[in-house]
PDB file of N, CA and C in Angstrom:
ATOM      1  N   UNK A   1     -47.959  -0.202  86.889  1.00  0.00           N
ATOM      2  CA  UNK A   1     -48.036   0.938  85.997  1.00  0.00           C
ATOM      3  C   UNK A   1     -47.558   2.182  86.748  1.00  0.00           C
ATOM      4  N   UNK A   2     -47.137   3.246  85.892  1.00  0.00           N
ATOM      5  CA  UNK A   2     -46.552   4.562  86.566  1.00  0.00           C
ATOM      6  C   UNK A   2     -47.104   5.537  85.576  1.00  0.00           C
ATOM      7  N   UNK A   3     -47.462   6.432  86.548  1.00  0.00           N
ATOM      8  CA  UNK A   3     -48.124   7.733  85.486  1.00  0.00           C
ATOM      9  C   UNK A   3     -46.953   8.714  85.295  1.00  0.00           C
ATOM     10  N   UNK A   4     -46.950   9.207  83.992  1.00  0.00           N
ATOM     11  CA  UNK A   4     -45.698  10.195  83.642  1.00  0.00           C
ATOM     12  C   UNK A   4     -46.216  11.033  82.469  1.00  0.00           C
ATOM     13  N   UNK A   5     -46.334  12.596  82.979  1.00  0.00           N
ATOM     14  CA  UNK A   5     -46.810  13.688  82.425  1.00  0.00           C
ATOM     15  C   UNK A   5     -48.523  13.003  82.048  1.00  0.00           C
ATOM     16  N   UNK A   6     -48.739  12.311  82.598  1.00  0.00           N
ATOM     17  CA  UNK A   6     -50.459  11.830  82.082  1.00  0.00           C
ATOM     18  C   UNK A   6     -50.459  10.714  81.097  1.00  0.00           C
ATOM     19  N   UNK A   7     -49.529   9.666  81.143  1.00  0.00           N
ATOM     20  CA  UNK A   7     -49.573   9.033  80.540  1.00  0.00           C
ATOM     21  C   UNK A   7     -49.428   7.723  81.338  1.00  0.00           C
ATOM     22  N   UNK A   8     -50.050   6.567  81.042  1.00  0.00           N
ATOM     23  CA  UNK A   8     -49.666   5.309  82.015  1.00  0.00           C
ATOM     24  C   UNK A   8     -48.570   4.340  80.965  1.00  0.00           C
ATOM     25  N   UNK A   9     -47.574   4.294  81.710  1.00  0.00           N
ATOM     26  CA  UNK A   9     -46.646   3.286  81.390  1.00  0.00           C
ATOM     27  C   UNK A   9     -46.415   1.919  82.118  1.00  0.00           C
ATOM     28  N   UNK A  10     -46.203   0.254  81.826  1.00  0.00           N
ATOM     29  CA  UNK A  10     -45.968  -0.410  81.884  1.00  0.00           C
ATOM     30  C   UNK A  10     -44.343  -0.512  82.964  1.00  0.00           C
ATOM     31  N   UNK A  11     -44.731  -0.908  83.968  1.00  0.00           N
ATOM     32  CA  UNK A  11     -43.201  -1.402  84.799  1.00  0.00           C
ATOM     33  C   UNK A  11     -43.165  -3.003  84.337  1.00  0.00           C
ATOM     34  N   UNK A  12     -41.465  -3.096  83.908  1.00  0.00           N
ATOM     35  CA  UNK A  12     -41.153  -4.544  84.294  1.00  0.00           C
ATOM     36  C   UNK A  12     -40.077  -4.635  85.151  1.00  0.00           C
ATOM     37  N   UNK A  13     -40.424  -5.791  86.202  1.00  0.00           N
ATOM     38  CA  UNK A  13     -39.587  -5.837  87.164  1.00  0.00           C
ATOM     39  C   UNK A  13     -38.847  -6.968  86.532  1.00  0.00           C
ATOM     40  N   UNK A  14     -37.175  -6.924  85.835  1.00  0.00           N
ATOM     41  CA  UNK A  14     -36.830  -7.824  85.624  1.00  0.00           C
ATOM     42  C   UNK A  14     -36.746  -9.122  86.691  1.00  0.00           C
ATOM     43  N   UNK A  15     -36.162  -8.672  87.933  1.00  0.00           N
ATOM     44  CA  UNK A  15     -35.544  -9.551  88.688  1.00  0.00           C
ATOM     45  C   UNK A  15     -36.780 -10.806  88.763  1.00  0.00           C
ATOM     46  N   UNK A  16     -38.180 -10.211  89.185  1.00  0.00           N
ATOM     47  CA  UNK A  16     -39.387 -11.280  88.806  1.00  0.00           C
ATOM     48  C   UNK A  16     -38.999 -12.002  87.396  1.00  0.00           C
ATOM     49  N   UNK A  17     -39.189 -11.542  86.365  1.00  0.00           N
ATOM     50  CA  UNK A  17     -39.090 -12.200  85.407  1.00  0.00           C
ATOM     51  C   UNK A  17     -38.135 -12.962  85.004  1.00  0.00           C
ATOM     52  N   UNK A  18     -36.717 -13.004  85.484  1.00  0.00           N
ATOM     53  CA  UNK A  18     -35.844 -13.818  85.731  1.00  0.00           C
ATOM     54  C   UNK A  18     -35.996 -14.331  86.466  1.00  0.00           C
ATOM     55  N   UNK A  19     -36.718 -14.712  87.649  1.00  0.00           N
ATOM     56  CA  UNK A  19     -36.115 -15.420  89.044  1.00  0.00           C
ATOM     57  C   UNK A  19     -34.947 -14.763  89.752  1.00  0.00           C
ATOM     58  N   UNK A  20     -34.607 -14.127  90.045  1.00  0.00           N
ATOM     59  CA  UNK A  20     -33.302 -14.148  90.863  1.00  0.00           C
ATOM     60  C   UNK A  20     -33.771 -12.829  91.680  1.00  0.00           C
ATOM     61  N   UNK A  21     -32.885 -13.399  92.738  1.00  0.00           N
ATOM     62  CA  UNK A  21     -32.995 -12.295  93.810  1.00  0.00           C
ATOM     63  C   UNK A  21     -32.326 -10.658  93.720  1.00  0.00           C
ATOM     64  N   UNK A  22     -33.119  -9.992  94.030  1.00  0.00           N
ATOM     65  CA  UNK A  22     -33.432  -8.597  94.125  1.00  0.00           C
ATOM     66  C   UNK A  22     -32.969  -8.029  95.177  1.00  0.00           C
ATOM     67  N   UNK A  23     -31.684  -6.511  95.184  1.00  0.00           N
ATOM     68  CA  UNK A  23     -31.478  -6.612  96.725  1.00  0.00           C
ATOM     69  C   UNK A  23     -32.526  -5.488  96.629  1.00  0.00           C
ATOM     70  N   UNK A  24     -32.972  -4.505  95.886  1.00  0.00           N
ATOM     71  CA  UNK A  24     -34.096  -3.857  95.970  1.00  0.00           C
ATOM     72  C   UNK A  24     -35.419  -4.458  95.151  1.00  0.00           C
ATOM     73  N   UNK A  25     -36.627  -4.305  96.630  1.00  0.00           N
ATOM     74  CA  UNK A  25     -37.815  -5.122  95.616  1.00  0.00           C
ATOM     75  C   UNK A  25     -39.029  -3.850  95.557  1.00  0.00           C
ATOM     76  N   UNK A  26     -38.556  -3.036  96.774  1.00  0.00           N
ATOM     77  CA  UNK A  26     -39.649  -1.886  97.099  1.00  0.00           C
ATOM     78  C   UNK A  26     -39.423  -0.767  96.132  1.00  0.00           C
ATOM     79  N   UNK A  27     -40.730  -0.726  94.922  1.00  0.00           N
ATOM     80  CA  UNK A  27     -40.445   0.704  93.767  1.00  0.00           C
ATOM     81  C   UNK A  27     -39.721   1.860  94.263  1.00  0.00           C
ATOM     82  N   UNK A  28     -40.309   2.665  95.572  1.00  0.00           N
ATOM     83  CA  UNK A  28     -39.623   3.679  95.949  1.00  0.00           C
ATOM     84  C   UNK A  28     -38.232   3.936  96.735  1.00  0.00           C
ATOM     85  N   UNK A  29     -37.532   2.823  96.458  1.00  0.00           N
ATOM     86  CA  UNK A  29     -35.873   2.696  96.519  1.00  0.00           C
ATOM     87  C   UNK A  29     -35.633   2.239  95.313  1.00  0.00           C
ATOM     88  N   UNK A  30     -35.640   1.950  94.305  1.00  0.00           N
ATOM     89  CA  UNK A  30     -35.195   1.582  92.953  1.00  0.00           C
ATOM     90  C   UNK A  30     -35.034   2.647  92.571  1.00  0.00           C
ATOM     91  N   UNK A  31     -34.656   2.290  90.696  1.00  0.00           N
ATOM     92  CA  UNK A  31     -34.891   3.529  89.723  1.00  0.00           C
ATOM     93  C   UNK A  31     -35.856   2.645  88.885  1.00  0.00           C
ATOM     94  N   UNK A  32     -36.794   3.608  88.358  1.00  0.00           N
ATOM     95  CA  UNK A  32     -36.959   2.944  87.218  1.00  0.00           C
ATOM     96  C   UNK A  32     -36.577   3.397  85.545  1.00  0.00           C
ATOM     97  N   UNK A  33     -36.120   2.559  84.438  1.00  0.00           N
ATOM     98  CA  UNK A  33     -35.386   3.477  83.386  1.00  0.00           C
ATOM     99  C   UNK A  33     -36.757   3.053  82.204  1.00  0.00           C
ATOM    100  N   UNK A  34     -36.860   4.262  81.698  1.00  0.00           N
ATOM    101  CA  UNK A  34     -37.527   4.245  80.962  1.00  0.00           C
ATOM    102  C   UNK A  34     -37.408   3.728  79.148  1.00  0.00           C
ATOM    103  N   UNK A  35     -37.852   2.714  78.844  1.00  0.00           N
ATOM    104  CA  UNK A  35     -37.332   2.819  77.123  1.00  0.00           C
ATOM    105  C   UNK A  35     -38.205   2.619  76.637  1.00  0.00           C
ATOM    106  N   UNK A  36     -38.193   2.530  74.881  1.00  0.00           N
ATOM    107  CA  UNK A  36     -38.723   3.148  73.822  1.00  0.00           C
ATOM    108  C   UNK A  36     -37.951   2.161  72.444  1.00  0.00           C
ATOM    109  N   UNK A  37     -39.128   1.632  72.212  1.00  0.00           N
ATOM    110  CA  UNK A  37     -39.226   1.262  70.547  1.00  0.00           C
ATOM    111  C   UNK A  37     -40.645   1.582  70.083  1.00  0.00           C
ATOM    112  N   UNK A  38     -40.026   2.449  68.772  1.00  0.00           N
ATOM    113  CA  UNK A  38     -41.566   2.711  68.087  1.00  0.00           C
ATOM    114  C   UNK A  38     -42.585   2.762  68.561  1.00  0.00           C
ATOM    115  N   UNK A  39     -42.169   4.173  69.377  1.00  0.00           N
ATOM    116  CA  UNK A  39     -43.636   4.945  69.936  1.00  0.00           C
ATOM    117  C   UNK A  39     -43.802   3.797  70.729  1.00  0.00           C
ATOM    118  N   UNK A  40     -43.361   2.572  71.797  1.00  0.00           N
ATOM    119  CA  UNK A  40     -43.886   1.940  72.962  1.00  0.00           C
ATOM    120  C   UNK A  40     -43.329   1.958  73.822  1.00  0.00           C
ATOM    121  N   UNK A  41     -43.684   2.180  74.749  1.00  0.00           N
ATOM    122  CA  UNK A  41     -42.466   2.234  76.371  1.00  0.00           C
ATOM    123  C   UNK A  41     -43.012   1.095  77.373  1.00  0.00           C
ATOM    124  N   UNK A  42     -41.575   0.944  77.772  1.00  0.00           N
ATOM    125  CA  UNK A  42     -41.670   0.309  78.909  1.00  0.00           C
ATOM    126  C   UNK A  42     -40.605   0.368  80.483  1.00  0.00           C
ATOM    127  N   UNK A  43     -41.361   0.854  81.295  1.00  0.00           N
ATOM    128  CA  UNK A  43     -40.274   0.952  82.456  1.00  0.00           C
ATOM    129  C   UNK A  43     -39.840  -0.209  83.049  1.00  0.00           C
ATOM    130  N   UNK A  44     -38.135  -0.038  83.404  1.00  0.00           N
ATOM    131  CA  UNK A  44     -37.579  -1.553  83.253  1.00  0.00           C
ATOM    132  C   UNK A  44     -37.085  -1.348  85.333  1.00  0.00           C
ATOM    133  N   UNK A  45     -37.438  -1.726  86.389  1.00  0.00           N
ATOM    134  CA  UNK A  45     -37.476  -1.254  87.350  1.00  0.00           C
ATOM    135  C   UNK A  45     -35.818  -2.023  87.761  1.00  0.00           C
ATOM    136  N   UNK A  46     -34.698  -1.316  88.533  1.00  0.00           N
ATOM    137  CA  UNK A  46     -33.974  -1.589  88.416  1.00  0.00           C
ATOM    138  C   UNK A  46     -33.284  -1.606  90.020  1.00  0.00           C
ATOM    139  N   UNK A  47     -31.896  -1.606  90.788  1.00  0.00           N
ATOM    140  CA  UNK A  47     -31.577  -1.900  91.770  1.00  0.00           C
ATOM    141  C   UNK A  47     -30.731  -0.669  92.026  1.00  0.00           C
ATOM    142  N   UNK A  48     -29.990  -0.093  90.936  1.00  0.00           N
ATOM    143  CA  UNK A  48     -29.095   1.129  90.535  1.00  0.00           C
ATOM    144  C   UNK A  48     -28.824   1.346  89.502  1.00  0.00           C
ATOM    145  N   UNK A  49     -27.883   2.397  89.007  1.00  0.00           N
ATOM    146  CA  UNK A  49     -27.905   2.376  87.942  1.00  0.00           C
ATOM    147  C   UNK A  49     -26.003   2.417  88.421  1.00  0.00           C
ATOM    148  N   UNK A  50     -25.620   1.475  87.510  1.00  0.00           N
ATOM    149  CA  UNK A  50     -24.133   1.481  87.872  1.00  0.00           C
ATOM    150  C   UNK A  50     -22.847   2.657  86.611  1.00  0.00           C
ATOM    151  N   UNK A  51     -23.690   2.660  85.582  1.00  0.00           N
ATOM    152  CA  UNK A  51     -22.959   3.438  85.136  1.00  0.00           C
ATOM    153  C   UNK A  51     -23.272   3.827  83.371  1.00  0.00           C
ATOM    154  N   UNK A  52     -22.852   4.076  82.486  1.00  0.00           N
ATOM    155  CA  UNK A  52     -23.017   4.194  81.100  1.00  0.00           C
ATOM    156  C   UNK A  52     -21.886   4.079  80.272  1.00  0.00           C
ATOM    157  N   UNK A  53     -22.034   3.234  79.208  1.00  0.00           N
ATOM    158  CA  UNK A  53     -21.060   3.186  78.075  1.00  0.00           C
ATOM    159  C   UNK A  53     -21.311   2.877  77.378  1.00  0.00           C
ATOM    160  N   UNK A  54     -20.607   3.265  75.890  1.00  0.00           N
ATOM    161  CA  UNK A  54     -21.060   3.260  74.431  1.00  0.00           C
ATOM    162  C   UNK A  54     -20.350   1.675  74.446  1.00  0.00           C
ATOM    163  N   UNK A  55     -20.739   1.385  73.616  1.00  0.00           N
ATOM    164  CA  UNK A  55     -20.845  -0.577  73.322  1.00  0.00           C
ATOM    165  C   UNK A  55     -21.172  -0.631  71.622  1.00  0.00           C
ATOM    166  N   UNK A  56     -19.934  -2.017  71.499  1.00  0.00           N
ATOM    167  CA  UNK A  56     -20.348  -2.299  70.407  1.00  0.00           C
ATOM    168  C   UNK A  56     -21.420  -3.762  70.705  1.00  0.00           C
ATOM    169  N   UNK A  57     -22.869  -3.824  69.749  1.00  0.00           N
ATOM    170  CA  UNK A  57     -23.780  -5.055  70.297  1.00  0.00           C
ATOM    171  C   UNK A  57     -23.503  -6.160  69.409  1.00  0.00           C
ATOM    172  N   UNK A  58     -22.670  -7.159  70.147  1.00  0.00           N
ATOM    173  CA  UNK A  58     -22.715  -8.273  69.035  1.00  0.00           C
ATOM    174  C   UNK A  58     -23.780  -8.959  69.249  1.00  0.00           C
ATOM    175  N   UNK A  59     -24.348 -10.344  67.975  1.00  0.00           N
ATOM    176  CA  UNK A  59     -25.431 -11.039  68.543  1.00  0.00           C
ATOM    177  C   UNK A  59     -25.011 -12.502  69.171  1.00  0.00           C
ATOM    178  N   UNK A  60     -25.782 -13.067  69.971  1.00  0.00           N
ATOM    179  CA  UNK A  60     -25.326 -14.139  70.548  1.00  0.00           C
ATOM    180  C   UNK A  60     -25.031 -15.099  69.658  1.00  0.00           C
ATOM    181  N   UNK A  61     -23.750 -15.903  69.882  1.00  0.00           N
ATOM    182  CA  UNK A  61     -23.546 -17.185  69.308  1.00  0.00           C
ATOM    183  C   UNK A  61     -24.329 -17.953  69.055  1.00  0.00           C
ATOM    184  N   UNK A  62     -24.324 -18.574  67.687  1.00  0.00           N
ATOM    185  CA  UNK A  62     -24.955 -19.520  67.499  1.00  0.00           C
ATOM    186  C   UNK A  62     -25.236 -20.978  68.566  1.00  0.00           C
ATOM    187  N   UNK A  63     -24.183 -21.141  69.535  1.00  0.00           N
ATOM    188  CA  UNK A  63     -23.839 -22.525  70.091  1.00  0.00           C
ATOM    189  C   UNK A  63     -25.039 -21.797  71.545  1.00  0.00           C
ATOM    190  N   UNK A  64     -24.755 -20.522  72.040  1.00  0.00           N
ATOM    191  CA  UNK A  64     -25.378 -20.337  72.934  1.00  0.00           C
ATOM    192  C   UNK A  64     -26.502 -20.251  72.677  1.00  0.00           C
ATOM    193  N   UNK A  65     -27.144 -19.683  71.272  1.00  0.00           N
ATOM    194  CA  UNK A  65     -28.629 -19.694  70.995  1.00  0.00           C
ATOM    195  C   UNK A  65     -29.525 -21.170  71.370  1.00  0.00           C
ATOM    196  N   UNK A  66     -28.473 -21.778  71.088  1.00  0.00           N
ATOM    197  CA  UNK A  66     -29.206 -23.147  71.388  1.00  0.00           C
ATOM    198  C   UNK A  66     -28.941 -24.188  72.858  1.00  0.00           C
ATOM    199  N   UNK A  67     -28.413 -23.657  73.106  1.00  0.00           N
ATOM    200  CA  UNK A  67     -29.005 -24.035  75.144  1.00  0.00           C
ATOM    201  C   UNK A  67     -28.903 -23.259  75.477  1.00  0.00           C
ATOM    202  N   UNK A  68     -28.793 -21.840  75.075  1.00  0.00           N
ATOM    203  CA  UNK A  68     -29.942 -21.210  76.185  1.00  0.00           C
ATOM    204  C   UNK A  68     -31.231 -20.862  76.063  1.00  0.00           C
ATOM    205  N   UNK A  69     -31.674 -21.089  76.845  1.00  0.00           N
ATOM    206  CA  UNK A  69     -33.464 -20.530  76.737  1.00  0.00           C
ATOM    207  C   UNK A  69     -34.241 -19.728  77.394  1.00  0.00           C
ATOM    208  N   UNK A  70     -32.777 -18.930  77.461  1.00  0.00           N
ATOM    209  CA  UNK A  70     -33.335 -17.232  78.317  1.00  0.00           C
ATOM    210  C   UNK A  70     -34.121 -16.309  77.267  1.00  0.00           C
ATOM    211  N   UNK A  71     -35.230 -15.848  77.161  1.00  0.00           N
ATOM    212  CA  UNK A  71     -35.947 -15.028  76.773  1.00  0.00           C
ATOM    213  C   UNK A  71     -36.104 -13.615  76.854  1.00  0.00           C
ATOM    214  N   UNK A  72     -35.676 -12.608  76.060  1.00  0.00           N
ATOM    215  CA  UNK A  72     -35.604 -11.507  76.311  1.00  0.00           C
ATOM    216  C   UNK A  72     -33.838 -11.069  76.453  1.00  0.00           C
ATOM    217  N   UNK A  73     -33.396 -11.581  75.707  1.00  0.00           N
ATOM    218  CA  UNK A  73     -31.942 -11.607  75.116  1.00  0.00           C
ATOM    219  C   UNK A  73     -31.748 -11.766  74.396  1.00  0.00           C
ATOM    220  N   UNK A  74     -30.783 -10.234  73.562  1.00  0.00           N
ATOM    221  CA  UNK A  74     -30.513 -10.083  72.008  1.00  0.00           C
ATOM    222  C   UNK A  74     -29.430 -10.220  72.100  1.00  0.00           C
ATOM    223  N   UNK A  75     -28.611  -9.710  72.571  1.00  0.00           N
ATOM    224  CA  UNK A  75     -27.615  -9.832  72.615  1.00  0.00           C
ATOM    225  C   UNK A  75     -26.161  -9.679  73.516  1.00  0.00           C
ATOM    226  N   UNK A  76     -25.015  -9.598  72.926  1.00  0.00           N
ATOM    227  CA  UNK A  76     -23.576  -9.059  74.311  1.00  0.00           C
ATOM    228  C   UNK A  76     -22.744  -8.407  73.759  1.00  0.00           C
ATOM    229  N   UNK A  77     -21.796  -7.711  74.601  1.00  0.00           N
ATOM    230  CA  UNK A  77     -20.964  -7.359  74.390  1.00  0.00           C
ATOM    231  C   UNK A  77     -20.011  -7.521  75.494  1.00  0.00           C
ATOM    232  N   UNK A  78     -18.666  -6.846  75.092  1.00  0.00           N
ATOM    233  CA  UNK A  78     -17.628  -7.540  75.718  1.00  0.00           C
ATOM    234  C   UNK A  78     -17.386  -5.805  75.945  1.00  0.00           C
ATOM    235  N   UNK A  79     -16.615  -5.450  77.631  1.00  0.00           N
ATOM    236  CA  UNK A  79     -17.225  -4.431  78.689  1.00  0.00           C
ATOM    237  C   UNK A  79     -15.317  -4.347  78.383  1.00  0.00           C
ATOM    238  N   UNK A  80     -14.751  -3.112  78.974  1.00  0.00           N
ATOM    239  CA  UNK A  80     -13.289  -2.714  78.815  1.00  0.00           C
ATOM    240  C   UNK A  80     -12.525  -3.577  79.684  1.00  0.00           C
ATOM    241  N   UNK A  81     -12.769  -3.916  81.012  1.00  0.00           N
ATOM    242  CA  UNK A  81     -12.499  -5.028  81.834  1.00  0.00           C
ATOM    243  C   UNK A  81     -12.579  -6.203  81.168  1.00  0.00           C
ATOM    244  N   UNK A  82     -12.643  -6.727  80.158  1.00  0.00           N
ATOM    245  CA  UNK A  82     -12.865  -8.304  79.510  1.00  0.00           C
ATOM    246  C   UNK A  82     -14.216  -8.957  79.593  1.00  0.00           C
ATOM    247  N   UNK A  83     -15.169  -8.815  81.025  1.00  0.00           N
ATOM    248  CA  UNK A  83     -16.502  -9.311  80.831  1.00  0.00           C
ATOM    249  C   UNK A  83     -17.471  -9.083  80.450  1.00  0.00           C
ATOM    250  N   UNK A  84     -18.426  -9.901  80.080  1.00  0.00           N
ATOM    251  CA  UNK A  84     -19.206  -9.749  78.960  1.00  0.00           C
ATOM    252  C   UNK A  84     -20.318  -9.502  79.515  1.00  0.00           C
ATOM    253  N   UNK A  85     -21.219  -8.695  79.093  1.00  0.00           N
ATOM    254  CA  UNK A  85     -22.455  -7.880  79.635  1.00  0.00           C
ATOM    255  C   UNK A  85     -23.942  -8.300  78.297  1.00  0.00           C
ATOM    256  N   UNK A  86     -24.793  -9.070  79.297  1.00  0.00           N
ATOM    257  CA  UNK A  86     -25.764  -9.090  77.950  1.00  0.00           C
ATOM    258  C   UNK A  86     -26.487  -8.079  78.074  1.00  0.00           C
ATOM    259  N   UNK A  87     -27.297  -8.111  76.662  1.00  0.00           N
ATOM    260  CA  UNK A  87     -27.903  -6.850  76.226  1.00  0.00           C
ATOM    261  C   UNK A  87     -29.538  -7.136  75.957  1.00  0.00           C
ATOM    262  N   UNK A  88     -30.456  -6.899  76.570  1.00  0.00           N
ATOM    263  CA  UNK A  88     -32.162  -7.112  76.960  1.00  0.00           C
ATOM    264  C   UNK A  88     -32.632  -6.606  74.967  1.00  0.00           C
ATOM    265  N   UNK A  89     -33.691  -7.465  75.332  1.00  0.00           N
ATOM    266  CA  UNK A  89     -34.150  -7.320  74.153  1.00  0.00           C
ATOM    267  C   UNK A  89     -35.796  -6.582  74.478  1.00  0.00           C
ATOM    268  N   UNK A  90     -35.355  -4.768  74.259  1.00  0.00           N
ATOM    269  CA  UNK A  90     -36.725  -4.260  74.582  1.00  0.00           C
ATOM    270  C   UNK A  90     -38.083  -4.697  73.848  1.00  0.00           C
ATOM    271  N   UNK A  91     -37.670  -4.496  72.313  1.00  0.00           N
ATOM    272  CA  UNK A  91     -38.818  -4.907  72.088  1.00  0.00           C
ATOM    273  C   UNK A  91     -39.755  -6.111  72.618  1.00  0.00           C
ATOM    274  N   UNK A  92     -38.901  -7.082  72.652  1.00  0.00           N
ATOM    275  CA  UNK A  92     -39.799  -8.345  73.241  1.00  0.00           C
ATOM    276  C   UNK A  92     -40.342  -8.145  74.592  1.00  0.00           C
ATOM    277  N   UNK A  93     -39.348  -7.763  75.918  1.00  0.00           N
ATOM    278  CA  UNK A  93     -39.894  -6.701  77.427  1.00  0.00           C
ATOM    279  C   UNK A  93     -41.512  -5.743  76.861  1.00  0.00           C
ATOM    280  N   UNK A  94     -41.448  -4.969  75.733  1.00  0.00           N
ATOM    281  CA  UNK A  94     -42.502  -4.147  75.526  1.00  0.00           C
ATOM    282  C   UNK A  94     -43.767  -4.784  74.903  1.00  0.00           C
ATOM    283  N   UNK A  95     -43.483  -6.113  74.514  1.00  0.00           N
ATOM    284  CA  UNK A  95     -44.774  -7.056  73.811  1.00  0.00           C
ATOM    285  C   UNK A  95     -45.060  -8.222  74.675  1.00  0.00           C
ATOM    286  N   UNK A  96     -44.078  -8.425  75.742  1.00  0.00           N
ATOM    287  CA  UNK A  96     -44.592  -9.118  76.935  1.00  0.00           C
ATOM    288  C   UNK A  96     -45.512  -8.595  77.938  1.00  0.00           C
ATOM    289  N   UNK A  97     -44.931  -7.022  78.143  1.00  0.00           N
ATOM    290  CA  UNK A  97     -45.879  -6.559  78.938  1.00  0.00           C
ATOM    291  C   UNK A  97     -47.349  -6.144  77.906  1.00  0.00           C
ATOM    292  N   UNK A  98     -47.447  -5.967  76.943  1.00  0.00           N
ATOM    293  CA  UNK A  98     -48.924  -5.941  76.398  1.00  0.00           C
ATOM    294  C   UNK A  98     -49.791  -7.379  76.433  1.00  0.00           C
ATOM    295  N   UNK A  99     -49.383  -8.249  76.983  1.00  0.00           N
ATOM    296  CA  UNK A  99     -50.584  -9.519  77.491  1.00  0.00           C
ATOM    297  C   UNK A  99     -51.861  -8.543  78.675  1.00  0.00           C
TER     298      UNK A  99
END
């Protein structure tokens, strides 16, 4: 948890929740980014922040919906370079961390 203006917010450390290795694991070298669905937040703790761009969100293929069984994925899009960048599904990040 992180306090902000007096409020306690929820950290998720993706890289835990995926499995995969982290080259930052220590909070105070990260960032953490803050988001928001309907009035709920959740801080998503991160390694950097590499950059920003407007995106169109497609939803995942039908063929991939069904072997994959990654959780907390809505969707992708396709990045100006050709590769494809998935897109986290906050709400579900913000109702995982309420267990």
């Amino acid at each position: 948890m992180i306090m902000v203006r007096g409020q306690c917010y929820p950290i998720r450390r993706l890289h835990e929740r995926y499995g995969i290795r982290g080259d930052v694991t220590n909070i105070d070298e990260g960032v953490l980014i803050m988001a928001e669905q309907e009035d709920k937040y959740v801080c998503l703790f991160a390694d950097e922040l590499l950059g920003q761009q407007q995106v169109v969100v497609k939803s995942l293929p039908e063929y991939i919906k069904k072997i994959c069984t990654v959780k907390g994925i809505t969707g992708c899009t396709l990045l100006g370079d050709g590769s494809i960048s998935l897109i986290l599904d906050i709400s579900g990040l913000i109702n995982s961390t309420a267990r």
